[in-house]
Protein backbone atom coordinates (compact mmCIF):
# COMPACT_ATOMS: atom_id res chain seq x y z
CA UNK A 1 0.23 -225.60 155.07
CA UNK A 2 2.96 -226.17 157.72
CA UNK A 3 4.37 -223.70 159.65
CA UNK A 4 8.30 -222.28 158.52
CA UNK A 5 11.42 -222.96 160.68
CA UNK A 6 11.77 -221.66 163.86
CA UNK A 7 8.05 -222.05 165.42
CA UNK A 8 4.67 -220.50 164.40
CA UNK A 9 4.51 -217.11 162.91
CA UNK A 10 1.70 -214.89 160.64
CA UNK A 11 2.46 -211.32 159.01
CA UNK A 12 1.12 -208.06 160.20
CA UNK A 13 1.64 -205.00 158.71
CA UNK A 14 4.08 -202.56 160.58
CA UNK A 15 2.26 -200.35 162.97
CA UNK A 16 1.28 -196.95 161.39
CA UNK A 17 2.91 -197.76 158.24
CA UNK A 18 0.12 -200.69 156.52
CA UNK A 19 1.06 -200.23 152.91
CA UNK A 20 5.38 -199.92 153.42
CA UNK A 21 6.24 -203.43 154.50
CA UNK A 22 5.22 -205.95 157.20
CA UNK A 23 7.11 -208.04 160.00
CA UNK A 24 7.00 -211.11 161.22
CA UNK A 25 4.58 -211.40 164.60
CA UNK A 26 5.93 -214.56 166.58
CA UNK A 27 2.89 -216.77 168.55
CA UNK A 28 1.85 -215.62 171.94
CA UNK A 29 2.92 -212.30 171.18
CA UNK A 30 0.23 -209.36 171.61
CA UNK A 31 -0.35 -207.07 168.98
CA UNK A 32 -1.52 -204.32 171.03
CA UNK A 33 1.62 -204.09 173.23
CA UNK A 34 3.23 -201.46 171.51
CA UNK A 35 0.11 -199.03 171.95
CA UNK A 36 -0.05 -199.66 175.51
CA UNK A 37 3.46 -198.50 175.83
CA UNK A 38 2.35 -194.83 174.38
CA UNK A 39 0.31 -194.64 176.16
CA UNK A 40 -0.13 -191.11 177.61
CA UNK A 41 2.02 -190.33 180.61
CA UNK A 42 0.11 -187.97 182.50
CA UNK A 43 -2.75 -189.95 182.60
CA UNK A 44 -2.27 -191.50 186.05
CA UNK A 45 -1.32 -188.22 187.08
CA UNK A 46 -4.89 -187.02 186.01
CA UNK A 47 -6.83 -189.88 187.28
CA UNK A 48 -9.35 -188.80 190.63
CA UNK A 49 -7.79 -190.09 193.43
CA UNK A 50 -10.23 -193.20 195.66
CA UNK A 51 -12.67 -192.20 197.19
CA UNK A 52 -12.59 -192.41 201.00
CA UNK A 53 -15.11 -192.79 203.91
CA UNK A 54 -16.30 -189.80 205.83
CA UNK A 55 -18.93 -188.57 208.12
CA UNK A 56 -20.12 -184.91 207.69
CA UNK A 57 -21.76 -182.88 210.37
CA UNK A 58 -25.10 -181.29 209.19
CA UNK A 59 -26.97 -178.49 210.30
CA UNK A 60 -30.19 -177.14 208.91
CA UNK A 61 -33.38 -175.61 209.49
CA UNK A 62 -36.17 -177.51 207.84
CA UNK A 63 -38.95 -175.08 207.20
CA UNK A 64 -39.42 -175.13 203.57
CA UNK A 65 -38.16 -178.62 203.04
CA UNK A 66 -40.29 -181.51 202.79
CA UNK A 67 -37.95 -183.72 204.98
CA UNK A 68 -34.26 -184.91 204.83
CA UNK A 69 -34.92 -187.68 202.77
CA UNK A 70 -33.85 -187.52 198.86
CA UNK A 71 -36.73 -188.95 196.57
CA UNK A 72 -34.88 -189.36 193.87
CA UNK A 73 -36.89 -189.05 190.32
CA UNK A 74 -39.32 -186.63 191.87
CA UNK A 75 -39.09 -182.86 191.74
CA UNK A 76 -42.37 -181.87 193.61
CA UNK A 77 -40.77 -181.90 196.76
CA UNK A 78 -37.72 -180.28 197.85
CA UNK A 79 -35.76 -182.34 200.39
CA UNK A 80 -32.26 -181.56 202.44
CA UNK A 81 -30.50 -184.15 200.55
CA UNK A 82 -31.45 -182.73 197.33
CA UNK A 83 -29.68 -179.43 197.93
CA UNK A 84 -26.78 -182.14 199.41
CA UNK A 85 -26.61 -183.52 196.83
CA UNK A 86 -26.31 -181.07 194.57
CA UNK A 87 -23.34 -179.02 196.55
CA UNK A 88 -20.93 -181.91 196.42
CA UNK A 89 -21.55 -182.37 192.59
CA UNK A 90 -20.65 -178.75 192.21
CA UNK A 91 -17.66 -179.04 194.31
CA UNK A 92 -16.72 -182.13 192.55
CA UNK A 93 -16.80 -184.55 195.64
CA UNK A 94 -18.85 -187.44 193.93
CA UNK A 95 -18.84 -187.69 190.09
CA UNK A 96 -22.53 -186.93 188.41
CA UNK A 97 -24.02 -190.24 188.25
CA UNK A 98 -23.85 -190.73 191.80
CA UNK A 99 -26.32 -187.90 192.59
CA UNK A 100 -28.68 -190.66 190.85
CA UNK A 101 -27.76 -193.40 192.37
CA UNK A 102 -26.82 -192.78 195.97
CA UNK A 103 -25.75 -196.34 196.92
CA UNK A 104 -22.46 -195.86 194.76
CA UNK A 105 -21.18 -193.41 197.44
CA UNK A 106 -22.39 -195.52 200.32
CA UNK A 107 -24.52 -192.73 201.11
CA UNK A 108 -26.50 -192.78 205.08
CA UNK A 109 -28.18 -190.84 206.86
CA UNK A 110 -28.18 -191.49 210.50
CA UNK A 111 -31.74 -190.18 210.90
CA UNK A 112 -34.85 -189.38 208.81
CA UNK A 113 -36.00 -186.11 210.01
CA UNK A 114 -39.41 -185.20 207.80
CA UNK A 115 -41.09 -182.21 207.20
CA UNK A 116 -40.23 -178.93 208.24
CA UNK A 117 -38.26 -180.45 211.10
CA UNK A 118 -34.66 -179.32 211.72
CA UNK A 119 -31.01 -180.15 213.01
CA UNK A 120 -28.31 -179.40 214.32
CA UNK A 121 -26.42 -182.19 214.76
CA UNK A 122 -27.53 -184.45 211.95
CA UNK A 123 -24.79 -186.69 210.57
CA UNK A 124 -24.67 -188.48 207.19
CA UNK A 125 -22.15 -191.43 206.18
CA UNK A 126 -20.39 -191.50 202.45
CA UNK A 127 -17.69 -192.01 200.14
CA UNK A 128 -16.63 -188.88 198.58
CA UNK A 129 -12.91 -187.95 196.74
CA UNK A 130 -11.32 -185.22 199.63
CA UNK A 131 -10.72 -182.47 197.96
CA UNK A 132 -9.14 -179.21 199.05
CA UNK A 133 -11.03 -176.99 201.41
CA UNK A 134 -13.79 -179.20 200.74
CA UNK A 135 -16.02 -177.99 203.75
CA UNK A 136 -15.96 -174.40 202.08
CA UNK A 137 -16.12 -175.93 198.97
CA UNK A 138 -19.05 -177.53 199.63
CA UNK A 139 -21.01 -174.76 201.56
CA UNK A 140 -20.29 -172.21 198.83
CA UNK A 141 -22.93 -174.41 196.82
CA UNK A 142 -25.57 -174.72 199.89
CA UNK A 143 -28.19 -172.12 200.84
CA UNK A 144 -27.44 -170.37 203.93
CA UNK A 145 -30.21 -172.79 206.10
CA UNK A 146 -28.18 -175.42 205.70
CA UNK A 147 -24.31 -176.29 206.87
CA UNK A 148 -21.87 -178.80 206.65
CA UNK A 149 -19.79 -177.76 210.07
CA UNK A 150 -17.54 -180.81 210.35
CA UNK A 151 -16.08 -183.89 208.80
CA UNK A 152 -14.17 -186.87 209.92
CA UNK A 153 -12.76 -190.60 208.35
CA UNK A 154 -14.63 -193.31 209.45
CA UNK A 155 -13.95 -197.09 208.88
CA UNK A 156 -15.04 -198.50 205.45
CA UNK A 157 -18.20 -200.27 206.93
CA UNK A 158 -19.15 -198.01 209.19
CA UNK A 159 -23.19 -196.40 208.99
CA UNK A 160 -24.38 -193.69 210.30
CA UNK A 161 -27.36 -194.82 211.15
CA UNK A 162 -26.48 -198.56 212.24
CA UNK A 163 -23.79 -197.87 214.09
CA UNK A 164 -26.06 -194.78 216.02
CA UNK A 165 -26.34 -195.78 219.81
CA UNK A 166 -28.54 -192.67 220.71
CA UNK A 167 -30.17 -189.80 219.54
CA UNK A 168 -31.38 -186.79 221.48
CA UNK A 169 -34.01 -183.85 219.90
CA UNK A 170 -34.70 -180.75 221.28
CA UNK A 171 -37.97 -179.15 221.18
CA UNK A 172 -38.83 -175.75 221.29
CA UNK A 173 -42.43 -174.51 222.35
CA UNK A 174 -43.89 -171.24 223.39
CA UNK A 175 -44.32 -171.80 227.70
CA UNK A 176 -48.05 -170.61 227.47
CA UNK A 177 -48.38 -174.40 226.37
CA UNK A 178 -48.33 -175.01 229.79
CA UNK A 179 -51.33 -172.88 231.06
CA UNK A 180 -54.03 -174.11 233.03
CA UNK A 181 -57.51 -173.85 230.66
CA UNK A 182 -59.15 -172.84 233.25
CA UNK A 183 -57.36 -169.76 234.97
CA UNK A 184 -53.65 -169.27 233.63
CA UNK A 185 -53.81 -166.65 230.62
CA UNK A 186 -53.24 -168.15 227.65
CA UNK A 187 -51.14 -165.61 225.28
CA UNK A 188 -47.12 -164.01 225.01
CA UNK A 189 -47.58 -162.88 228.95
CA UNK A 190 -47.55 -165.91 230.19
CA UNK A 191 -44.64 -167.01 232.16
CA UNK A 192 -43.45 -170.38 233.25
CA UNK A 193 -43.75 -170.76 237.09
CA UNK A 194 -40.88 -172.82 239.01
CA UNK A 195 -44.17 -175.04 240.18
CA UNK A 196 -45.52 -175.88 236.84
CA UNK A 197 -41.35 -176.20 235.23
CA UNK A 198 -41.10 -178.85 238.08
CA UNK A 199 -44.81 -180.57 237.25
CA UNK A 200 -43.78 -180.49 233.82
CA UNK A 201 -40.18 -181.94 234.42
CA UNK A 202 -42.23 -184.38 237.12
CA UNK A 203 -44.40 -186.26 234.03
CA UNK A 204 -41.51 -185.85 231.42
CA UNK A 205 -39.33 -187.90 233.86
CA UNK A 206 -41.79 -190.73 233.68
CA UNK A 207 -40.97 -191.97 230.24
CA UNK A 208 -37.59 -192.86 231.03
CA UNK A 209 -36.96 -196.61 230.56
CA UNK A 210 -38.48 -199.21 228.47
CA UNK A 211 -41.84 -198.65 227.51
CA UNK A 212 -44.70 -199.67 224.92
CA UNK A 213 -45.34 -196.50 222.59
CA UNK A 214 -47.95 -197.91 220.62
CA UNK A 215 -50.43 -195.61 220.94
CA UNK A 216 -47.89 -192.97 220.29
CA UNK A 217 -46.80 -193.66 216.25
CA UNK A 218 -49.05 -194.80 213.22
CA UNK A 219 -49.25 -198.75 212.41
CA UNK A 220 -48.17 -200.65 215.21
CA UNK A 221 -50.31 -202.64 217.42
CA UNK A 222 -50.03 -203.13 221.32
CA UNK A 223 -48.51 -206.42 220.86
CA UNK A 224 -45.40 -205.38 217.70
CA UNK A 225 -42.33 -205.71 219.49
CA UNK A 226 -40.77 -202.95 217.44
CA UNK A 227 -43.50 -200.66 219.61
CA UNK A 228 -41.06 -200.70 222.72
CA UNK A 229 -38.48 -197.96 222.88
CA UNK A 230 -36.09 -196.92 225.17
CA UNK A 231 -35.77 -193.17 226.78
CA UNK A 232 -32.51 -192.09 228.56
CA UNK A 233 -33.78 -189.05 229.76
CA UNK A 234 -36.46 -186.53 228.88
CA UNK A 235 -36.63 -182.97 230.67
CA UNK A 236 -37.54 -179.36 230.38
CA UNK A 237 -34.93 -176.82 230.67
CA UNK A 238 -35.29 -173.18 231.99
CA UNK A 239 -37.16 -171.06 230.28
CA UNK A 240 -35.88 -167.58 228.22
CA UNK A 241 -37.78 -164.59 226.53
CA UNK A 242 -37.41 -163.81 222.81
CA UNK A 243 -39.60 -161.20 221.39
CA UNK A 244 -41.65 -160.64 224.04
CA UNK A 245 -42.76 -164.51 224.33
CA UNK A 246 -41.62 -166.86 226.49
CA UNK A 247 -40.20 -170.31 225.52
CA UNK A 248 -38.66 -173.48 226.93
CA UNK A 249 -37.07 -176.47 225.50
CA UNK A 250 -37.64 -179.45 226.16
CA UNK A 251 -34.75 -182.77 225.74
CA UNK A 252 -35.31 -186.27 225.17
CA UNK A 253 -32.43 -188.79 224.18
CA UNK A 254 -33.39 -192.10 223.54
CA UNK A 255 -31.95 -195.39 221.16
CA UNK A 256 -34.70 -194.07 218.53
CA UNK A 257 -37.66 -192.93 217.97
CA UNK A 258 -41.17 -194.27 215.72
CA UNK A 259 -42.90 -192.18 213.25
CA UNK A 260 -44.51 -189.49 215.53
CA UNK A 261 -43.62 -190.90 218.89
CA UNK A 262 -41.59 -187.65 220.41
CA UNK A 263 -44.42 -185.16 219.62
CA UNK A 264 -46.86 -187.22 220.84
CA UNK A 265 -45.27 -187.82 224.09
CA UNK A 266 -44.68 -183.99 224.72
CA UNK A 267 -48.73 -183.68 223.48
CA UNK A 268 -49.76 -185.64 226.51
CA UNK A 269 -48.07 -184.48 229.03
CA UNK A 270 -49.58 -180.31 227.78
CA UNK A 271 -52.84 -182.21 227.83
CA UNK A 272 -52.21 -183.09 231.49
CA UNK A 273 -50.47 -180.05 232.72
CA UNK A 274 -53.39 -177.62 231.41
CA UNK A 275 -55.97 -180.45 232.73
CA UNK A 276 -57.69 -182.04 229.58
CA UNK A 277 -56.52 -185.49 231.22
CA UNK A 278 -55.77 -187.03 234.74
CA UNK A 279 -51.77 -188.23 235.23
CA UNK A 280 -53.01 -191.96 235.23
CA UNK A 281 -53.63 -191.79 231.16
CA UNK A 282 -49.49 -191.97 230.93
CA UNK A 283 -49.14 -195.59 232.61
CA UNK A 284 -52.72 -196.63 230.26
CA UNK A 285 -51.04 -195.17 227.03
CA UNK A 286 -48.36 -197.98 227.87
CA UNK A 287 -50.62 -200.48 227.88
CA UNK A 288 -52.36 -202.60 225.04
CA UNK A 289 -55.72 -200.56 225.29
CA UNK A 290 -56.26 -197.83 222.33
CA UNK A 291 -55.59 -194.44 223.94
CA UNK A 292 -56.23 -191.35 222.29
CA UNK A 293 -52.91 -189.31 221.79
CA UNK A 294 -52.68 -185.79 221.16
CA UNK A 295 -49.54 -184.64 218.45
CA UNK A 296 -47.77 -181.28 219.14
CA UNK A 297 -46.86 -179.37 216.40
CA UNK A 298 -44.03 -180.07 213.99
CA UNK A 299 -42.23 -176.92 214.01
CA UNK A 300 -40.23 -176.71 217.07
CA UNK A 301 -39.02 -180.13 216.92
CA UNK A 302 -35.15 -180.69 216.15
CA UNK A 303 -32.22 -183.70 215.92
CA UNK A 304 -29.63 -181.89 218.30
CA UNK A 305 -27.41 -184.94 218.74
CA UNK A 306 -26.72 -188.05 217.46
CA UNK A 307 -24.19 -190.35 219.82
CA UNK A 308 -21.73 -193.35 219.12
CA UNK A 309 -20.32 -194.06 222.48
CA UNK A 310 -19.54 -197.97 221.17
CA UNK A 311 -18.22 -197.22 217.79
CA UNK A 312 -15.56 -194.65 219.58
CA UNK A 313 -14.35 -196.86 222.36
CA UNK A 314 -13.39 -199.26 219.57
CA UNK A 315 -12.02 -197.06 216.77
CA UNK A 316 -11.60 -193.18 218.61
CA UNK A 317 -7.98 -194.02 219.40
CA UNK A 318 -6.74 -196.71 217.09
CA UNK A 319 -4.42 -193.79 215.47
CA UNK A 320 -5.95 -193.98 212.08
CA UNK A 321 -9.98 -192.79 212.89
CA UNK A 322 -11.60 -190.42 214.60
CA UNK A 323 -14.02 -190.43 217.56
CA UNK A 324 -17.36 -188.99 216.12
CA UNK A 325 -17.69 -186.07 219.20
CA UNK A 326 -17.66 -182.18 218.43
CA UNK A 327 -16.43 -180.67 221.17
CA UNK A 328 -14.19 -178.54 219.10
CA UNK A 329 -16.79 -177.05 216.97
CA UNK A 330 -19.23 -176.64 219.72
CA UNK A 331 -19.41 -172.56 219.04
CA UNK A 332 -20.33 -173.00 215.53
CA UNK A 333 -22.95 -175.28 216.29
CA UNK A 334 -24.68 -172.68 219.01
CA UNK A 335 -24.25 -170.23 216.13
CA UNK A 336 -25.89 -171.80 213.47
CA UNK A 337 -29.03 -172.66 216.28
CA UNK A 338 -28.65 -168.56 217.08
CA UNK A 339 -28.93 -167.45 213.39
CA UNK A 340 -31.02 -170.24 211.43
CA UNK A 341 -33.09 -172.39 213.98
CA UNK A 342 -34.17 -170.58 216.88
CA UNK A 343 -35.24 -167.63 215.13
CA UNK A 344 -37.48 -169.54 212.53
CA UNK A 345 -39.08 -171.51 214.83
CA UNK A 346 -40.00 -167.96 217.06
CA UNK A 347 -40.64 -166.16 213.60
CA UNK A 348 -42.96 -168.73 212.40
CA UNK A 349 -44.40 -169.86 215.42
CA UNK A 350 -45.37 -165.73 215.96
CA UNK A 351 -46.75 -165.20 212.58
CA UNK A 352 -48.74 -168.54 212.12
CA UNK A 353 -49.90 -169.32 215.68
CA UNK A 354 -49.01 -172.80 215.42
CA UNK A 355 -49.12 -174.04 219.17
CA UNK A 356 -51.71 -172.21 220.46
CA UNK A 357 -54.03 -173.02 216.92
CA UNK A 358 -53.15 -176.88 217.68
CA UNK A 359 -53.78 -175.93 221.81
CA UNK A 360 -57.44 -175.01 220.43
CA UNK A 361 -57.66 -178.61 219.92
CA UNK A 362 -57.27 -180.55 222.59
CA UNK A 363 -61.06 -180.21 224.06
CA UNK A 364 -62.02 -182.06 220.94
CA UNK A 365 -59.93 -185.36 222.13
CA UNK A 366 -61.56 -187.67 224.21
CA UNK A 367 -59.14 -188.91 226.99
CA UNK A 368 -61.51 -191.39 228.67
CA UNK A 369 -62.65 -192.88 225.76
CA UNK A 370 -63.03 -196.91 224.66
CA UNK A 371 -60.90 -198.08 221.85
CA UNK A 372 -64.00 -197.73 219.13
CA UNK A 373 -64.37 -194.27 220.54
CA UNK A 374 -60.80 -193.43 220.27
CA UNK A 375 -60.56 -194.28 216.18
CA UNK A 376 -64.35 -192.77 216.04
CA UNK A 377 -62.78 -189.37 217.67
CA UNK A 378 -59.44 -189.34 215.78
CA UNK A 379 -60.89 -189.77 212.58
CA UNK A 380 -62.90 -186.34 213.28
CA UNK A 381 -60.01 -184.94 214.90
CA UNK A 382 -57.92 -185.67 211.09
CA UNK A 383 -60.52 -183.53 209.81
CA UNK A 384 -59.59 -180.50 212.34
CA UNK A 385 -56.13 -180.48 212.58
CA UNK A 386 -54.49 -181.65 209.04
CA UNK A 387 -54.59 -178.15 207.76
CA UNK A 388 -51.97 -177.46 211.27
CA UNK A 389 -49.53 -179.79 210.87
CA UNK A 390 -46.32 -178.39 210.12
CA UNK A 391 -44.51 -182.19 209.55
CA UNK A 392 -43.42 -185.42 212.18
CA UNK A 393 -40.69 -186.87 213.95
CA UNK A 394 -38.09 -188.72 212.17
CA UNK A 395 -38.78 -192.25 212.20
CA UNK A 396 -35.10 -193.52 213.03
CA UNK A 397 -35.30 -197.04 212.72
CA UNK A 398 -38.61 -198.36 210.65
């Protein structure tokens, strides 16, 4: 049939009113444009604002937790990013759905800290909507060992843990650690002497630099590239008395650490100090023969700071972002050590004996030993110790 006068046209009824009369449509024209137009005029006005990019400053003590890592899907064990997780859904910083699927807020964690180990300086990467008083917000919803303290914009592709330069832990140990086995007494009334703090300081200075840790992290042979790390600095500090024990604590800042690498460096050099092995077993750890190398406990390890000296020459004063430094919150970060950290690790480490029931176990290691005897000694020394452990470095970058 051919189209009437005046161009293409078809009949619709009149909108809301089907059965009264119709009108003529003309071509191109969309039917729908009239409901667009009443279309409800506060909705924009109720729409979430974008989400922007933001670093948060976390503190938290780990005992309890079985790492920072979420594992999403899995309930059996309770994680720092699950309670995370969980505050900024309550305080309506990330819709629902993204508690499930972390990669829609661009979620990262600058380091993986893992069982029972703590921080205070831990910093995670994410999109989130910035709502008002968020950081109060958010901490109503989080238990009181763990504390957002800070927040700051960040550009849109930064990550936390990319864009890391450094990373210095702290850890905290009881000083009879450093006893001779042979004459120093080995309980809560033993103190430090300036002597031993300057031995100590002596062999902790010898890891700075470049060096293959192979022998101190699970996996990696002598010749895996990834094996070499570099340490800043690594020193023991004064030490102090808390509850009638004595304890030091002991820095190391470095690019990043392996799987077990920090503990494991601060076991050899107790092994030395209280004479279980001669100084020379540091510079053969290094090298591409097995060495057999003790691991401290867990529980006095923590993430103190992380550092991104590149990323805030480049963006700190640009007028838009902010450098990634704390100086201004610096009290509240001492606090949160004072009330949460400090005191578990001396609670714990005086009610479950952790050093000196790990200490008990360094005659069973075997410090001359040949690279068979090394995996035929560790495997027994599994056996002793498992039931110890209190958890592991962070492995930063594997």
């Amino acid at each position: 049939m051919a189209a009437p006068a005046g161009g293409a046209c078809r009949e619709e009824p009149i909108c809301g009113e089907p059965e009264l009369g119709k009108r003529k449509i003309s071509a191109g024209e969309r039917p729908d444009a009239g409901k667009r137009l009443k279309e409800d005029p506060g909705e924009e006005v109720n729409k979430k604002p974008p989400k922007r990019k933001v670093v948060l400053l976390l503190a938290y003590s780990g005992k309890g937790y079985h790492g920072m890592q979420r594992n999403v899907g899995s309930s059996q064990f309770k994680t720092i990013e699950d309670e995370l997780v969980k505050a900024l859904v309550k305080a309506k910083c990330i819709p629902e759905n993204h508690g499930d699927d972390m990669r829609k807020m661009s979620f990262q964690r600058c380091a993986r800290t893992d069982k029972g180990v703590s921080a205070a300086g831990q910093i995670v990467s994410l999109k989130l909507w910035l709502i008002d008083d968020l950081l109060d917000n958010v901490n109503a919803h989080l238990p009181a060992g763990i504390k957002i303290l800070g927040l700051k914009r960040v550009t849109g592709r930064f990550n936390s843990k990319n864009t890391c330069d450094a990373r210095t832990y702290f850890y905290m140990l009881p000083t009879f650690s450093f006893a001779h086995k042979d004459y120093d007494r080995q309980n809560i009334e033993y103190r430090l002497s300036s002597d031993t703090l300057s031995h100590v300081n002596r062999l902790l200075a010898s890891y700075k630099g470049t060096h293959n840790f192979h022998n101190f992290t699970s996996g990696k042979g002598p010749r895996d590239p990834s094996a070499k790390r570099y340490i800043i600095e690594m020193y023991c500090e004064e030490p102090f008395v808390r509850q009638g024990m004595e304890f030091a604590v002991l820095k190391v800042k470095g690019q990043s650490f392996m799987m077990h690498q920090i503990r494991k460096m601060i076991g050899l050099v107790i092994a030395i100090v209280r004479g279980y092995a001669a100084e020379s077993i540091m510079v053969r750890s290094w090298g591409e023969e097995k060495v057999d190398v003790p691991k401290a406990p867990g529980l006095g390890l923590v993430l103190d700071t992380v550092h991104f000296e590149k990323y805030n020459n480049r963006f700190g004063n640009d007028g838009v972002h902010q450098a990634l430094e704390w100086q201004d919150i610096e009290d509240q970060i001492m606090g949160f050590k004072e009330d949460h950290i400090y005191p578990t690790i001396i609670k714990t480490e005086i009610e479950e004996q952790s050093m000196a029931n790990w200490l008990s176990t360094l005659p069973i290691h075997d410090f001359s030993a040949t690279a068979s005897g090394v995996q035929i000694n560790q495997n027994h020394i599994k056996k002793v110790t498992e039931d110890l452990d209190e958890g592991s470095d962070g492995g930063d970058s594997d």
